[in-house]
C-alpha atoms as a PDB file:
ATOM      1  CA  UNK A   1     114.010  88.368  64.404  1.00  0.00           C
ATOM      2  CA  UNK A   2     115.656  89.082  67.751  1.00  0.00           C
ATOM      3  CA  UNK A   3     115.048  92.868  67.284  1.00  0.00           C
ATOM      4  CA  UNK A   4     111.313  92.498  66.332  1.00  0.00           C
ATOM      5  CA  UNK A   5     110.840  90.158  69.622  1.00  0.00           C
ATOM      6  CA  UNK A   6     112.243  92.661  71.504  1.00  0.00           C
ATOM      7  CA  UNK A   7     109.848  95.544  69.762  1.00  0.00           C
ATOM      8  CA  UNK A   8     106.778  92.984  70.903  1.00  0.00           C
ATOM      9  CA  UNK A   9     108.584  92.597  74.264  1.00  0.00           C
ATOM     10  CA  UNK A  10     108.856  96.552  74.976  1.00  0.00           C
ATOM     11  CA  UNK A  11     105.083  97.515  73.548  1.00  0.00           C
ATOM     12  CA  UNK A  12     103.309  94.690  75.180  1.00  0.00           C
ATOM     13  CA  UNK A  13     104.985  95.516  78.645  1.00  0.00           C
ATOM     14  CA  UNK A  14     104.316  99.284  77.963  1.00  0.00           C
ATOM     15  CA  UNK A  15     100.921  98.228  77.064  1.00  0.00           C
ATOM     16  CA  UNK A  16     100.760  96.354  80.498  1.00  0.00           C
ATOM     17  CA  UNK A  17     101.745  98.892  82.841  1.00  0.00           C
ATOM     18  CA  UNK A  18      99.442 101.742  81.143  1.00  0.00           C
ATOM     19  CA  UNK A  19      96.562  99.417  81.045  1.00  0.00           C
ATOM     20  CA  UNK A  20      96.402  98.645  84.459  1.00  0.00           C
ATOM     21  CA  UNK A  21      95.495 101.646  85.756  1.00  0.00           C
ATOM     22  CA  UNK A  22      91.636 101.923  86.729  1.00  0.00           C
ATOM     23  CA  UNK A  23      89.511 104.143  84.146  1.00  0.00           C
ATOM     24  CA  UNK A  24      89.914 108.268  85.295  1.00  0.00           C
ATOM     25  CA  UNK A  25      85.783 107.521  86.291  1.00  0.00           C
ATOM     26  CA  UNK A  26      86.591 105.097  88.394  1.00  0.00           C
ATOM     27  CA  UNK A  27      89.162 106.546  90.041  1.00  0.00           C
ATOM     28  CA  UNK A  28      87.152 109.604  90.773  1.00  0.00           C
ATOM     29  CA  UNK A  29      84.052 107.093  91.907  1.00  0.00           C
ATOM     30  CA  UNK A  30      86.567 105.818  94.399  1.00  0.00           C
ATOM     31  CA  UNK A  31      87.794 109.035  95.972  1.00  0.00           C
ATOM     32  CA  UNK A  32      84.114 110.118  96.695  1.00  0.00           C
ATOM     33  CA  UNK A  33      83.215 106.938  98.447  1.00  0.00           C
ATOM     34  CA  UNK A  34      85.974 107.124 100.126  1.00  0.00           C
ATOM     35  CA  UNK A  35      85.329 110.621 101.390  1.00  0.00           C
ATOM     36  CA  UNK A  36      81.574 109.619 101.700  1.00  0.00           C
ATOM     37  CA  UNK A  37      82.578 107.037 104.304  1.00  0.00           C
ATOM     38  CA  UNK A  38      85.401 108.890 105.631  1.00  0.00           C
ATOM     39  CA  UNK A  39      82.988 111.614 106.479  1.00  0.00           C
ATOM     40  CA  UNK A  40      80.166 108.837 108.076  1.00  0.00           C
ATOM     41  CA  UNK A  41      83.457 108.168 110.450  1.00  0.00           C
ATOM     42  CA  UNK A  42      84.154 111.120 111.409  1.00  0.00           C
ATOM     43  CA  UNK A  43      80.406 111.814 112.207  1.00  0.00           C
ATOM     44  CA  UNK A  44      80.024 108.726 114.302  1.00  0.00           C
ATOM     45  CA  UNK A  45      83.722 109.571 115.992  1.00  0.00           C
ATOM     46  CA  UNK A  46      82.395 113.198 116.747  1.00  0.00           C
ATOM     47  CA  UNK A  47      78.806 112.210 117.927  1.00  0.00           C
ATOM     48  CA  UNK A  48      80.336 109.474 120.760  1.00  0.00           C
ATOM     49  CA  UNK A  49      82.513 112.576 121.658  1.00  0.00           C
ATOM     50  CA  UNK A  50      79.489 114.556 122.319  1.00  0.00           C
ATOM     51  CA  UNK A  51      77.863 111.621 124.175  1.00  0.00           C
ATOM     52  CA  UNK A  52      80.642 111.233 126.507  1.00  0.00           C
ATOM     53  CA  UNK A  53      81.343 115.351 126.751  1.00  0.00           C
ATOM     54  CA  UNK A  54      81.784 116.414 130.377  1.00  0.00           C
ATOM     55  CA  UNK A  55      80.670 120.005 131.326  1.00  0.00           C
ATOM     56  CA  UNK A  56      83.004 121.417 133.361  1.00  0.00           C
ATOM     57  CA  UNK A  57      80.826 123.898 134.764  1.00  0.00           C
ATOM     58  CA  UNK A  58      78.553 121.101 136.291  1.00  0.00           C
ATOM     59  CA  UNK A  59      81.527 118.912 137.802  1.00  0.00           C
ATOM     60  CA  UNK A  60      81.787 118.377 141.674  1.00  0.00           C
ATOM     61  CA  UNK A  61      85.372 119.765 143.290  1.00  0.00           C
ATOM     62  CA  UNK A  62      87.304 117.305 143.692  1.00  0.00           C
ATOM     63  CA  UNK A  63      87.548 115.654 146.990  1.00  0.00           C
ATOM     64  CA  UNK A  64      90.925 115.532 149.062  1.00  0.00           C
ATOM     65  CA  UNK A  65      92.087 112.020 149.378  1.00  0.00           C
ATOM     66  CA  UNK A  66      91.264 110.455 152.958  1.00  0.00           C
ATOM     67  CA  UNK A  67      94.648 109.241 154.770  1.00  0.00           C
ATOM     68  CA  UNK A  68      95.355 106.185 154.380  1.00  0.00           C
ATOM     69  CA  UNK A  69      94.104 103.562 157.641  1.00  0.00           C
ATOM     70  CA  UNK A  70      96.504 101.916 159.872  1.00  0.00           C
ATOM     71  CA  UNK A  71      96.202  98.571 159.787  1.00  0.00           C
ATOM     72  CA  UNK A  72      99.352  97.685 161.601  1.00  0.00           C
ATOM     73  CA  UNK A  73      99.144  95.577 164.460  1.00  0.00           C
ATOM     74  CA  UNK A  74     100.686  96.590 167.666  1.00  0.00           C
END
Protein backbone atom coordinates (compact mmCIF):
# COMPACT_ATOMS: atom_id res chain seq x y z
CA UNK A 1 0.00 0.00 0.00
CA UNK A 2 2.77 2.41 0.99
CA UNK A 3 4.54 1.81 -2.39
CA UNK A 4 1.37 2.35 -4.54
CA UNK A 5 0.73 5.80 -2.50
CA UNK A 6 3.93 6.76 -3.28
CA UNK A 7 3.45 5.74 -7.26
CA UNK A 8 0.11 8.19 -6.98
CA UNK A 9 2.31 10.67 -5.04
CA UNK A 10 5.22 10.81 -7.82
CA UNK A 11 2.68 10.79 -11.11
CA UNK A 12 0.25 13.25 -9.75
CA UNK A 13 3.15 15.74 -8.81
CA UNK A 14 4.80 14.96 -12.25
CA UNK A 15 1.46 15.50 -13.66
CA UNK A 16 1.38 18.92 -11.76
CA UNK A 17 4.47 20.46 -12.75
CA UNK A 18 4.05 19.44 -16.64
CA UNK A 19 0.55 20.66 -16.62
CA UNK A 20 1.15 23.95 -15.58
CA UNK A 21 2.85 25.17 -18.25
CA UNK A 22 0.67 27.47 -20.68
CA UNK A 23 -0.33 25.64 -24.11
CA UNK A 24 2.93 26.12 -26.87
CA UNK A 25 -0.07 28.64 -28.67
CA UNK A 26 -0.29 30.54 -25.97
CA UNK A 27 2.99 30.96 -25.25
CA UNK A 28 3.75 32.06 -28.74
CA UNK A 29 0.42 34.52 -28.52
CA UNK A 30 2.25 36.02 -25.59
CA UNK A 31 5.66 36.68 -27.08
CA UNK A 32 4.03 38.60 -30.06
CA UNK A 33 2.03 40.88 -27.87
CA UNK A 34 4.66 41.39 -26.06
CA UNK A 35 6.83 42.43 -28.96
CA UNK A 36 3.69 44.21 -30.44
CA UNK A 37 3.69 46.51 -27.42
CA UNK A 38 7.29 46.50 -26.91
CA UNK A 39 7.60 47.89 -30.36
CA UNK A 40 4.46 50.70 -29.69
CA UNK A 41 7.17 51.74 -26.78
CA UNK A 42 9.83 52.06 -28.49
CA UNK A 43 7.93 54.11 -31.20
CA UNK A 44 6.47 56.51 -28.71
CA UNK A 45 10.17 56.61 -26.83
CA UNK A 46 11.77 57.42 -30.33
CA UNK A 47 9.06 59.94 -31.58
CA UNK A 48 9.42 62.28 -28.08
CA UNK A 49 13.19 61.98 -29.00
CA UNK A 50 12.54 63.50 -32.28
CA UNK A 51 10.23 66.12 -30.71
CA UNK A 52 12.74 67.29 -28.34
CA UNK A 53 15.89 66.82 -31.06
CA UNK A 54 18.13 69.90 -31.04
CA UNK A 55 19.93 70.81 -34.35
CA UNK A 56 23.15 71.68 -33.69
CA UNK A 57 23.67 73.52 -36.72
CA UNK A 58 20.87 76.06 -35.71
CA UNK A 59 22.11 76.59 -31.96
CA UNK A 60 23.31 80.12 -30.77
CA UNK A 61 27.25 80.14 -29.39
CA UNK A 62 27.20 80.06 -26.24
CA UNK A 63 27.49 83.18 -24.29
CA UNK A 64 30.50 83.86 -21.80
CA UNK A 65 29.23 84.09 -18.32
CA UNK A 66 28.93 87.86 -17.04
CA UNK A 67 31.17 88.41 -13.74
CA UNK A 68 29.62 88.11 -11.01
CA UNK A 69 28.25 91.85 -9.23
CA UNK A 70 29.68 93.20 -6.13
CA UNK A 71 27.35 93.58 -3.74
CA UNK A 72 29.63 94.18 -0.83
CA UNK A 73 29.17 97.12 1.12
CA UNK A 74 32.00 99.40 1.79
Amino acid sequence: MKTLYTALFITFGALCLTQCKPAAEDRVKMHENAKRISDSIARVVDGALEEVKIDPANVPAAKPAAAPADTAKK
